[in-house]
C-alpha atoms as a PDB file:
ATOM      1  CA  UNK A   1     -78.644 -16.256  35.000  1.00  0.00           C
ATOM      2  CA  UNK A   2     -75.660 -17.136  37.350  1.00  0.00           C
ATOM      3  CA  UNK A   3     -76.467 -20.882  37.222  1.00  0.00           C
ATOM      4  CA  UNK A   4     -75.941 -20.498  33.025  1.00  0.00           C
ATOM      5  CA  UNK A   5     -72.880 -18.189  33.389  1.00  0.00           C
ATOM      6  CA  UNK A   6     -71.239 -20.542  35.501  1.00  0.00           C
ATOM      7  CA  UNK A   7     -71.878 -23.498  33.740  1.00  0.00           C
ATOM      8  CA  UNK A   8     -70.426 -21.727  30.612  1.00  0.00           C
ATOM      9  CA  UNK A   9     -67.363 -21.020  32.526  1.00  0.00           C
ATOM     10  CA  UNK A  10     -66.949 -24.768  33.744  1.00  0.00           C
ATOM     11  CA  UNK A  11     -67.413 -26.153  30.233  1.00  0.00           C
ATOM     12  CA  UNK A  12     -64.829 -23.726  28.925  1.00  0.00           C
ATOM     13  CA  UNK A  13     -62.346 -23.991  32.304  1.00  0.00           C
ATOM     14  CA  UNK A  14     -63.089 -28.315  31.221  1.00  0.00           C
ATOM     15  CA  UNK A  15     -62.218 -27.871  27.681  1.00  0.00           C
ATOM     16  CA  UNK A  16     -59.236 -25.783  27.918  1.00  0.00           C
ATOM     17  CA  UNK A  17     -57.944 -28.666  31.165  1.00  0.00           C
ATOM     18  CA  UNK A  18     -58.358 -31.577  28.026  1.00  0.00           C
ATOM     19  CA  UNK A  19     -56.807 -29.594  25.442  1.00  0.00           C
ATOM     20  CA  UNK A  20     -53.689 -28.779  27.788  1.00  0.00           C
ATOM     21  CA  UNK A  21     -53.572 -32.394  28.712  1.00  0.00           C
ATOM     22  CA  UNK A  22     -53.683 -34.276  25.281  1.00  0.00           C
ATOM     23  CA  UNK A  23     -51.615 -37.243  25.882  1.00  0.00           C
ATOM     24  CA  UNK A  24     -48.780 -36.992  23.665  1.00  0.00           C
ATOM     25  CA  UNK A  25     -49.450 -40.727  22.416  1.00  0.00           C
ATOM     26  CA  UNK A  26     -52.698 -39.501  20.840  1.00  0.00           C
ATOM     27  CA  UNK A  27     -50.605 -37.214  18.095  1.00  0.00           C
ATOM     28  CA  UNK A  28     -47.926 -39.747  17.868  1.00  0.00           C
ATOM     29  CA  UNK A  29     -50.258 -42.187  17.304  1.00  0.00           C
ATOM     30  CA  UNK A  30     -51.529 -39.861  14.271  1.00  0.00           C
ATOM     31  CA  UNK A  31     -48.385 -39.069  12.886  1.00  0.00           C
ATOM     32  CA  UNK A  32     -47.864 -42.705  11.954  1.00  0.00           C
ATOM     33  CA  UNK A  33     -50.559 -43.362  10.402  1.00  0.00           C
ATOM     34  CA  UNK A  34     -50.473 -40.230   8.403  1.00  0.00           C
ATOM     35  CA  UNK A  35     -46.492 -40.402   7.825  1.00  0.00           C
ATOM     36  CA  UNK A  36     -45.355 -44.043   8.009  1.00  0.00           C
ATOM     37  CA  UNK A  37     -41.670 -43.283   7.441  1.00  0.00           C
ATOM     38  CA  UNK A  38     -42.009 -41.751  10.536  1.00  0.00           C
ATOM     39  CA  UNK A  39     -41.352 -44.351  13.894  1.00  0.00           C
ATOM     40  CA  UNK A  40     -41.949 -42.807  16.894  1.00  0.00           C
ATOM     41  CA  UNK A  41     -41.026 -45.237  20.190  1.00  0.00           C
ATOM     42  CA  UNK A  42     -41.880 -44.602  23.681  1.00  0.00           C
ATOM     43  CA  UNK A  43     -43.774 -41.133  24.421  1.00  0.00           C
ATOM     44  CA  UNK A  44     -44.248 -39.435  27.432  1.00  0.00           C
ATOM     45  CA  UNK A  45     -46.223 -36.209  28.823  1.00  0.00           C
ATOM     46  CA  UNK A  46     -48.549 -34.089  27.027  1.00  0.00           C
ATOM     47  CA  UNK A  47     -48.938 -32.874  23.164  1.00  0.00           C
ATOM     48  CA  UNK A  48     -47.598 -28.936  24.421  1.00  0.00           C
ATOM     49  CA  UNK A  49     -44.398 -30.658  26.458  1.00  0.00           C
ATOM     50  CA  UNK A  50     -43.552 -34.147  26.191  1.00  0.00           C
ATOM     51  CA  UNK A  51     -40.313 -36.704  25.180  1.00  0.00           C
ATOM     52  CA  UNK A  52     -39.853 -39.928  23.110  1.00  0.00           C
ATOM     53  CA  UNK A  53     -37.089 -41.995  24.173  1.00  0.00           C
ATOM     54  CA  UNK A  54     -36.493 -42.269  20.333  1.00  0.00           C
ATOM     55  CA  UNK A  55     -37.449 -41.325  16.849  1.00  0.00           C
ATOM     56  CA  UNK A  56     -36.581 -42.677  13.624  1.00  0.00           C
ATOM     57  CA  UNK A  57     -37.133 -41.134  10.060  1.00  0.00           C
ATOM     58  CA  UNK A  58     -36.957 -43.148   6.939  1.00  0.00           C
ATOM     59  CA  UNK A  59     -35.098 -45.844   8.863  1.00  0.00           C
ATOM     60  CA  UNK A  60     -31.952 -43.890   8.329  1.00  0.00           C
ATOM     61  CA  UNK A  61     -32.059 -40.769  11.031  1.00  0.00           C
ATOM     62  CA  UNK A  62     -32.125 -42.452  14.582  1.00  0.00           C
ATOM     63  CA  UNK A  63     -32.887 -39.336  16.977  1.00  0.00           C
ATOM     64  CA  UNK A  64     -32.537 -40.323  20.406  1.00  0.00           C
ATOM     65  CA  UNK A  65     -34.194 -38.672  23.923  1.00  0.00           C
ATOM     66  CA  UNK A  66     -36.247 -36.122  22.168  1.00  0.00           C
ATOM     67  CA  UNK A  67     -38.040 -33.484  24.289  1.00  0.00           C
ATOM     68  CA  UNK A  68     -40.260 -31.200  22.971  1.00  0.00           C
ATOM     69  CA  UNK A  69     -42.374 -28.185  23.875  1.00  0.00           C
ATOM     70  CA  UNK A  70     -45.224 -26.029  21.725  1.00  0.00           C
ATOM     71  CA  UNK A  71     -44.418 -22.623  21.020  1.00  0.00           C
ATOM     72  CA  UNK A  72     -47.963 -21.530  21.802  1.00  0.00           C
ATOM     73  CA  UNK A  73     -47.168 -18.128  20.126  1.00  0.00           C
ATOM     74  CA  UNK A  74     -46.823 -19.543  16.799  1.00  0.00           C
ATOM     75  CA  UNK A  75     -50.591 -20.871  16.719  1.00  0.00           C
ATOM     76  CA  UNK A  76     -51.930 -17.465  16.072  1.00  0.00           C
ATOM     77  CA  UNK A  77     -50.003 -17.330  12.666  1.00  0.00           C
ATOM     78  CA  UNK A  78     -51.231 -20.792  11.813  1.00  0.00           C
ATOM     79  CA  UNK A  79     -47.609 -22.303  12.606  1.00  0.00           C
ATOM     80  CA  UNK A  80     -46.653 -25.586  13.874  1.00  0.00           C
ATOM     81  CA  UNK A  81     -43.439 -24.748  16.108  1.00  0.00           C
ATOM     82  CA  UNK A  82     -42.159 -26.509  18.523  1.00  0.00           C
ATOM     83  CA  UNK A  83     -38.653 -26.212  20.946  1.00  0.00           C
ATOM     84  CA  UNK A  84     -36.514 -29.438  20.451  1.00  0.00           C
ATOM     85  CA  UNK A  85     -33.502 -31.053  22.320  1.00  0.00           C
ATOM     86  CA  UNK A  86     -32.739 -33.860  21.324  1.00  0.00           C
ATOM     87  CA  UNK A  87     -29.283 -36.526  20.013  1.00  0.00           C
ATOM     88  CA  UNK A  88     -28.399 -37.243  17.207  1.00  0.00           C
ATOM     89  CA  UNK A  89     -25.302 -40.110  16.499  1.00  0.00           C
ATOM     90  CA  UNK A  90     -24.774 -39.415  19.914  1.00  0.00           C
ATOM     91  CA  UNK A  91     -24.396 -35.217  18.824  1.00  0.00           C
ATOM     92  CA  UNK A  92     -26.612 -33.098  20.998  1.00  0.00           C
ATOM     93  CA  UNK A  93     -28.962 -31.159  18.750  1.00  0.00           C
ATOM     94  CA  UNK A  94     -31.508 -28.482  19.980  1.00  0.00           C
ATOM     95  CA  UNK A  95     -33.392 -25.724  18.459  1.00  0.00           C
ATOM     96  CA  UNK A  96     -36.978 -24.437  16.998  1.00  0.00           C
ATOM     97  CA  UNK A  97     -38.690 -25.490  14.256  1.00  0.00           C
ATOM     98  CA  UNK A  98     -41.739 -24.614  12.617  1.00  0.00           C
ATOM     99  CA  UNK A  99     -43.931 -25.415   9.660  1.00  0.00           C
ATOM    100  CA  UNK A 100     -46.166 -22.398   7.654  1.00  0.00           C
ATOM    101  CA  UNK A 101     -49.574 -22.895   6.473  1.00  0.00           C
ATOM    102  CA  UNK A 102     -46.976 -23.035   2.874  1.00  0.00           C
ATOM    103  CA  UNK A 103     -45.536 -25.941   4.166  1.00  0.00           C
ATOM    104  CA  UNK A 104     -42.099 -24.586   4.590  1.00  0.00           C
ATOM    105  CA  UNK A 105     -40.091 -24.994   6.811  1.00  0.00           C
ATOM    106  CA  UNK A 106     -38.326 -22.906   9.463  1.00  0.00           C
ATOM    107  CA  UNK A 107     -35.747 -23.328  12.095  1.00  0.00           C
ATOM    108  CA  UNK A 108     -34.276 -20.859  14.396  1.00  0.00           C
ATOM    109  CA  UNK A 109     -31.265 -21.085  16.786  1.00  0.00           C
ATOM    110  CA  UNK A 110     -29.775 -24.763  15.700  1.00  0.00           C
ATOM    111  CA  UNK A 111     -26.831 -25.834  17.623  1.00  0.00           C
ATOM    112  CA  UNK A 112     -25.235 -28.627  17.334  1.00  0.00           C
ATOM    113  CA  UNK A 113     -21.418 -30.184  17.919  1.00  0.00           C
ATOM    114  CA  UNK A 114     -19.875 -33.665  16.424  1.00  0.00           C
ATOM    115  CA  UNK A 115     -16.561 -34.704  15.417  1.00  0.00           C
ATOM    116  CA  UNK A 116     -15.526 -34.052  11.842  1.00  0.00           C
ATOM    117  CA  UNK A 117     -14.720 -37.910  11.857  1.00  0.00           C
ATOM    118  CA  UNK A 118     -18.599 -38.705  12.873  1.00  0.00           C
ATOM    119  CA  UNK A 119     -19.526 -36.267  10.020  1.00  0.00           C
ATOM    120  CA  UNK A 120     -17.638 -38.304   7.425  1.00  0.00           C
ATOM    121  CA  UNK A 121     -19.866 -41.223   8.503  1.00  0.00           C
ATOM    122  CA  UNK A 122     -22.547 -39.196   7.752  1.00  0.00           C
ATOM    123  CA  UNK A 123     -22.442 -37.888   4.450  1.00  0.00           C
ATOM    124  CA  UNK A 124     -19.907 -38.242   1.382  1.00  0.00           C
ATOM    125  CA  UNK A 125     -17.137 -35.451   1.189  1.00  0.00           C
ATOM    126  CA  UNK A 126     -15.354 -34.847  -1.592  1.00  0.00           C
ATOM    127  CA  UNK A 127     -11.917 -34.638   0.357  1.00  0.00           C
ATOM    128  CA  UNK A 128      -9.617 -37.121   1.891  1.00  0.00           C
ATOM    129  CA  UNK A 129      -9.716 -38.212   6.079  1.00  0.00           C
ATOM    130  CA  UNK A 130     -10.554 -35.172   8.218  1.00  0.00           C
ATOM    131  CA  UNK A 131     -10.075 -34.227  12.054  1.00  0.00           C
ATOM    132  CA  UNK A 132     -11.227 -32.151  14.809  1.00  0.00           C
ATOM    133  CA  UNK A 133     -14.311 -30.923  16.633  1.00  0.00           C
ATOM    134  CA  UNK A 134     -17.023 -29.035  14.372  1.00  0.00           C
ATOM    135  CA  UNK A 135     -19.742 -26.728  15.915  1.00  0.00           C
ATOM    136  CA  UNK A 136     -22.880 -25.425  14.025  1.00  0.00           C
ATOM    137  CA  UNK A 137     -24.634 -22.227  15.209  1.00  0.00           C
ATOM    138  CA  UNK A 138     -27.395 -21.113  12.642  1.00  0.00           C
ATOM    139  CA  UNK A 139     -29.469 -18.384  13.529  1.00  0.00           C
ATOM    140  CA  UNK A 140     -31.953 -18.962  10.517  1.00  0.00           C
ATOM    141  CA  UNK A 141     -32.620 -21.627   8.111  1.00  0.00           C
ATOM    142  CA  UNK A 142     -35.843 -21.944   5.903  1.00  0.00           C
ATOM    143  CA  UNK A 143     -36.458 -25.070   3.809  1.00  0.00           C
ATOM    144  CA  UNK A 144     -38.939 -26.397   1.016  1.00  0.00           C
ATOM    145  CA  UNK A 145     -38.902 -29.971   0.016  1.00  0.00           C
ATOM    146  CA  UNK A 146     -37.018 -30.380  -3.289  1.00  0.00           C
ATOM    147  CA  UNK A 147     -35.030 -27.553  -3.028  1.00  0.00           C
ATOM    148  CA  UNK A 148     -31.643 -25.945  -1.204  1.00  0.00           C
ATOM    149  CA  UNK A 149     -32.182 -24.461   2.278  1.00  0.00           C
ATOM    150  CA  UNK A 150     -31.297 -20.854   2.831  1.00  0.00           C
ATOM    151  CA  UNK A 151     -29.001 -20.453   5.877  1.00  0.00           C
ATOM    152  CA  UNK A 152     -27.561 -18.029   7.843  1.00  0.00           C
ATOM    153  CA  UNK A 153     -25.617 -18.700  10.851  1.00  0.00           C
ATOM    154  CA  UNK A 154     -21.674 -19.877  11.940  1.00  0.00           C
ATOM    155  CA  UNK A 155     -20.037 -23.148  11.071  1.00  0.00           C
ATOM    156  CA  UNK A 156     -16.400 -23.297  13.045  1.00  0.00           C
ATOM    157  CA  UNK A 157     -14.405 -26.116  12.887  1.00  0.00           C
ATOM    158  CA  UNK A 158     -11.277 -26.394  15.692  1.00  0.00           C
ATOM    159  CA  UNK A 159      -8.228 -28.407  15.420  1.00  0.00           C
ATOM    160  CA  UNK A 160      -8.800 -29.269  11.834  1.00  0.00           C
ATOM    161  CA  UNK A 161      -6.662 -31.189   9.695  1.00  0.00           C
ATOM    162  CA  UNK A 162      -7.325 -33.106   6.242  1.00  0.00           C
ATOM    163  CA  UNK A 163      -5.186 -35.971   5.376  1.00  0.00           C
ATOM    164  CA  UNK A 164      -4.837 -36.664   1.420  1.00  0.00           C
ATOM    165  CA  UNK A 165      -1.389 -37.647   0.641  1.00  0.00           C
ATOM    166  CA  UNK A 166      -0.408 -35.778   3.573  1.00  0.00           C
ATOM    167  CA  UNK A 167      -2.249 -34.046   7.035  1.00  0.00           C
ATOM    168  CA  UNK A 168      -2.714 -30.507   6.994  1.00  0.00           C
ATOM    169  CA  UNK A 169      -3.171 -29.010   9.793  1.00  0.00           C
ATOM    170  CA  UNK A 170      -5.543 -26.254   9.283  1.00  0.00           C
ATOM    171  CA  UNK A 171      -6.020 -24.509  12.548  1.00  0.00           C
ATOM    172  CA  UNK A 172      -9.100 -23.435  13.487  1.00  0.00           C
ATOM    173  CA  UNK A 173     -11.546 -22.819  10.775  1.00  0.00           C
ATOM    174  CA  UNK A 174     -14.506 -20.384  10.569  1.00  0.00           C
ATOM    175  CA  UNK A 175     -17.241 -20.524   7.996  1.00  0.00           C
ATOM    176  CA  UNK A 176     -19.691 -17.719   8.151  1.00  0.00           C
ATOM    177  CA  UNK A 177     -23.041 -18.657   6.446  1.00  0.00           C
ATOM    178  CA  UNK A 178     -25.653 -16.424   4.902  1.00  0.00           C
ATOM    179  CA  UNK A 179     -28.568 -16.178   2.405  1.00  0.00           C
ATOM    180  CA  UNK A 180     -28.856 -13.850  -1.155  1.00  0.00           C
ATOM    181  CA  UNK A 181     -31.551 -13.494  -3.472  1.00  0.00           C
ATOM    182  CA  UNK A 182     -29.588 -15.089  -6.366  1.00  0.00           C
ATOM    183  CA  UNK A 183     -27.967 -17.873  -3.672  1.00  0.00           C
ATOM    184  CA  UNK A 184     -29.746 -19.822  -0.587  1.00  0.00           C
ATOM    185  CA  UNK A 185     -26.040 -20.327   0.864  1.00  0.00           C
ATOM    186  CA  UNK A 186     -23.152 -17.977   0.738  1.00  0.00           C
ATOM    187  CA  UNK A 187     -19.841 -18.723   2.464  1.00  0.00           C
ATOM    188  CA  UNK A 188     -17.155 -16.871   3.896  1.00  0.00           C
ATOM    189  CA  UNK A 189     -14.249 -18.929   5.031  1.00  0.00           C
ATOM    190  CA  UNK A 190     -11.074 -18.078   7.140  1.00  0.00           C
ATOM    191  CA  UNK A 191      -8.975 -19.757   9.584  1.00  0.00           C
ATOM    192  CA  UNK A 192      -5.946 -19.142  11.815  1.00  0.00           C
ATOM    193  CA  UNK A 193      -2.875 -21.078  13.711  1.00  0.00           C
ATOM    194  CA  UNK A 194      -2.672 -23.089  10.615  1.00  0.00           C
ATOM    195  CA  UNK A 195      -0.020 -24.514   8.421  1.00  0.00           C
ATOM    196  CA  UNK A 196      -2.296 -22.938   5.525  1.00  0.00           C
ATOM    197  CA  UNK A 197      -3.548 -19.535   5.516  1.00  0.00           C
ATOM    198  CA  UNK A 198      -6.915 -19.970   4.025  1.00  0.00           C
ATOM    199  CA  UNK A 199      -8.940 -16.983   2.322  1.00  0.00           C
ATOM    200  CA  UNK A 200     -11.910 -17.055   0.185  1.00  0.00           C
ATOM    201  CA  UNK A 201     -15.362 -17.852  -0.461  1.00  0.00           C
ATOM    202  CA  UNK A 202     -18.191 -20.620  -2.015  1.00  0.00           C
ATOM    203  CA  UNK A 203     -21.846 -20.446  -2.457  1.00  0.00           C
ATOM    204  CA  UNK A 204     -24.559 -22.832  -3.423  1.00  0.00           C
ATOM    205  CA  UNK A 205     -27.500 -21.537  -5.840  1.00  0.00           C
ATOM    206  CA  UNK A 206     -31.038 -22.852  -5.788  1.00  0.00           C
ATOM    207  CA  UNK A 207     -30.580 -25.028  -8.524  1.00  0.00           C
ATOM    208  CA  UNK A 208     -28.065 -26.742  -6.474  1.00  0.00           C
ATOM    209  CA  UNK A 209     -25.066 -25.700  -8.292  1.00  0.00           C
ATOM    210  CA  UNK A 210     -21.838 -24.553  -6.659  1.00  0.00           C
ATOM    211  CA  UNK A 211     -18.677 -22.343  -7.136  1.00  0.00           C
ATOM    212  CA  UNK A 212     -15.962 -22.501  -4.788  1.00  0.00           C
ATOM    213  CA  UNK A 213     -12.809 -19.827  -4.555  1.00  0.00           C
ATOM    214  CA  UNK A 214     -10.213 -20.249  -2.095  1.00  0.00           C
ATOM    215  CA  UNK A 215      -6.592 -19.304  -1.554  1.00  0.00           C
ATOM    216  CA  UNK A 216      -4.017 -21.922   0.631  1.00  0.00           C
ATOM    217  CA  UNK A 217      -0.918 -19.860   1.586  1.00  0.00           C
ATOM    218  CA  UNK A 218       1.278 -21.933   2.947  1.00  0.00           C
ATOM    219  CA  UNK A 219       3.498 -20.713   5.733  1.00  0.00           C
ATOM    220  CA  UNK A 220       6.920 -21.419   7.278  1.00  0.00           C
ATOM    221  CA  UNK A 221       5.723 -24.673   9.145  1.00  0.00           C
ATOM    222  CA  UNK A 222       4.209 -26.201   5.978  1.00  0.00           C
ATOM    223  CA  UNK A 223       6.728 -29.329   4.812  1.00  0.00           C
ATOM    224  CA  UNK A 224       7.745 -29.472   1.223  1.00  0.00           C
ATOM    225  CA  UNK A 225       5.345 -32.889   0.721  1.00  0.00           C
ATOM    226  CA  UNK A 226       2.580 -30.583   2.152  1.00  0.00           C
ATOM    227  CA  UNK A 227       3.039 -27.823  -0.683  1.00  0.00           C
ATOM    228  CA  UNK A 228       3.365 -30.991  -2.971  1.00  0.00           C
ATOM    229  CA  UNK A 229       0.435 -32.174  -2.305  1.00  0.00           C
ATOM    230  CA  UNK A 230      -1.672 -28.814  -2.931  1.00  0.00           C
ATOM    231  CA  UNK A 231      -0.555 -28.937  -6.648  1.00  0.00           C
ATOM    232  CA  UNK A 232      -2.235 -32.005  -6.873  1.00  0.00           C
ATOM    233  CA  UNK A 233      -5.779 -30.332  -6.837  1.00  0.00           C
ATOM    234  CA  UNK A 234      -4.676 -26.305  -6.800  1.00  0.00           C
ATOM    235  CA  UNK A 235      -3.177 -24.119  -8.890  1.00  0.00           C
ATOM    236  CA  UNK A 236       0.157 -22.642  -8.040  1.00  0.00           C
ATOM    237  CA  UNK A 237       0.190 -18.746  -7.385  1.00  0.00           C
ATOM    238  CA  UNK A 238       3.271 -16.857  -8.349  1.00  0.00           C
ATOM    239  CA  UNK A 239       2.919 -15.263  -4.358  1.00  0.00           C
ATOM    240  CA  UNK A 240       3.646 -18.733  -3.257  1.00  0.00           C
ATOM    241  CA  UNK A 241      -0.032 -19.528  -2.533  1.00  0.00           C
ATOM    242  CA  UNK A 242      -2.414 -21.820  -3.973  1.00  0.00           C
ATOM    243  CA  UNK A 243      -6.121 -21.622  -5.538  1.00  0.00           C
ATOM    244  CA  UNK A 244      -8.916 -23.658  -5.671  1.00  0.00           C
ATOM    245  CA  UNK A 245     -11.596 -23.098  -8.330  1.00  0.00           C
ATOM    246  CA  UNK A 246     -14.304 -25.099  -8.698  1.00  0.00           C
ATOM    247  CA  UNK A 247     -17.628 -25.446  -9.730  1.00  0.00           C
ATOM    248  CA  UNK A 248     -19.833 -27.920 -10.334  1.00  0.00           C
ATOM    249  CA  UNK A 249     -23.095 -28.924  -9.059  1.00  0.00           C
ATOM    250  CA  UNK A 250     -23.940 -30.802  -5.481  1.00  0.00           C
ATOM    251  CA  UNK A 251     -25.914 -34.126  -6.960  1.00  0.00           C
ATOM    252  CA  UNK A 252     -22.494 -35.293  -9.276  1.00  0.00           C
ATOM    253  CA  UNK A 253     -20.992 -34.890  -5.809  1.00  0.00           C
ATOM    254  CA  UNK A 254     -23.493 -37.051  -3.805  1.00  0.00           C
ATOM    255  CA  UNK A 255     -24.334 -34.306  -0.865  1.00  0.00           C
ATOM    256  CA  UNK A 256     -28.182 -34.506  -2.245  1.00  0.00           C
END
């Protein structure tokens, strides 16, 4: 009886040693057959914790010195989740992410920092040259392929400045993020130590289209060719201050 109850313990005590130590390169090796836009270069350590020097999705995203590590929790609600750190264009980027058994997915705690000129070069803004140091704090995110994700968290951009026909220097900028039922993003923006006082709000709905309110009070260090250059794209307040109304939807501006 104690020769069978050991040898039931061994087996298990064996299986559970392989299933810790799955070599990484097994999963990898999976992934790219099953997702080919997927390249995956030089893995290390184990399926649970383990690093590739660099990964690259649809030949586009080039993330660089990812480590990784299973959030073992998450396998009792049928989640894939997993703790990444990780660059990308040089901007450190770390956080969880998960995918549901409804092939959503989640992310919680994403932080990352870049300049506001590397995030030009990333993505088409409908604005002239910008400046400064952006950092993004989301608490919550949840996305499903084809559609808008819904995000809550802190955007703050330092030293900013725009250039059109002239710089404006804009201070430091704070965009506060979160999700409604009738809106995946909602945004609350403010700033201070700026030549503009800027008030007001945009959101984005699910069918990707967006409305954008804002007032740009200029103050006493604001040059005349500054305030000039607002009425070339906002409408002149009878308080002095400016507003931008817009609407529109994200795909006529190129974002998606």
């Amino acid at each position: 009886m104690k020769t069978k109850y050991y040898l039931i313990i061994g087996i298990f005590a064996l299986a559970l040693f392989l299933i810790i130590n799955v070599p990484a390169s097994l999963v990898t090796n999976a992934v790219k057959d099953q997702l080919p836009q997927i390249n995956i270069q030089n893995v290390s350590g184990t399926l649970w914790r383990g690093s590739a020097q660099q990964v690259t999705v649809q030949s586009r995203h080039v993330f660089k010195n990812v480590e990784w590590s299973v959030c073992a929790a998450h396998l009792l609600m049928a989640e894939a989740c997993v703790e990444l750190n990780a660059s990308y264009n040089k901007n450190p980027l770390s956080g969880q992410l998960s995918v549901g058994i409804n092939k959503k997915l989640y992310g919680k705690n994403i932080k990352t920092e870049m300049s506001a000129q590397s995030l030009g070069q990333m993505i088409t803004l409908p604005m002239g040259e910008i400046a400064g140091d952006i950092s993004l704090d989301l608490s919550s995110l949840s996305y499903e392929q084809g559609g808008i994700p819904a995000i809550n968290g802190v955007v703050q951009w330092n030293n900013a400045s725009i250039t059109i026909a002239e710089m404006a220097k804009l201070g430091d900028i704070t965009i506060t993020l979160t999700e409604s039922d009738e809106n995946p993003i909602n945004a609350e923006v403010s700033n201070q130590n700026g030549q503009l006082a800027i008030a007001g709000q945009a959101s984005v709905s699910a069918n990707t289209d967006y409305i954008v309110d804002l007032n740009l009070t200029p103050n006493n260090t604001a040059s005349k060719n500054l305030k000039s250059s607002l009425s070339l794209f906002a409408r002149p307040q009878s308080n002095g201050s400016f507003a931008v109304k817009n609407n529109g939807n994200l795909k006529q501006l190129g974002l998606i």
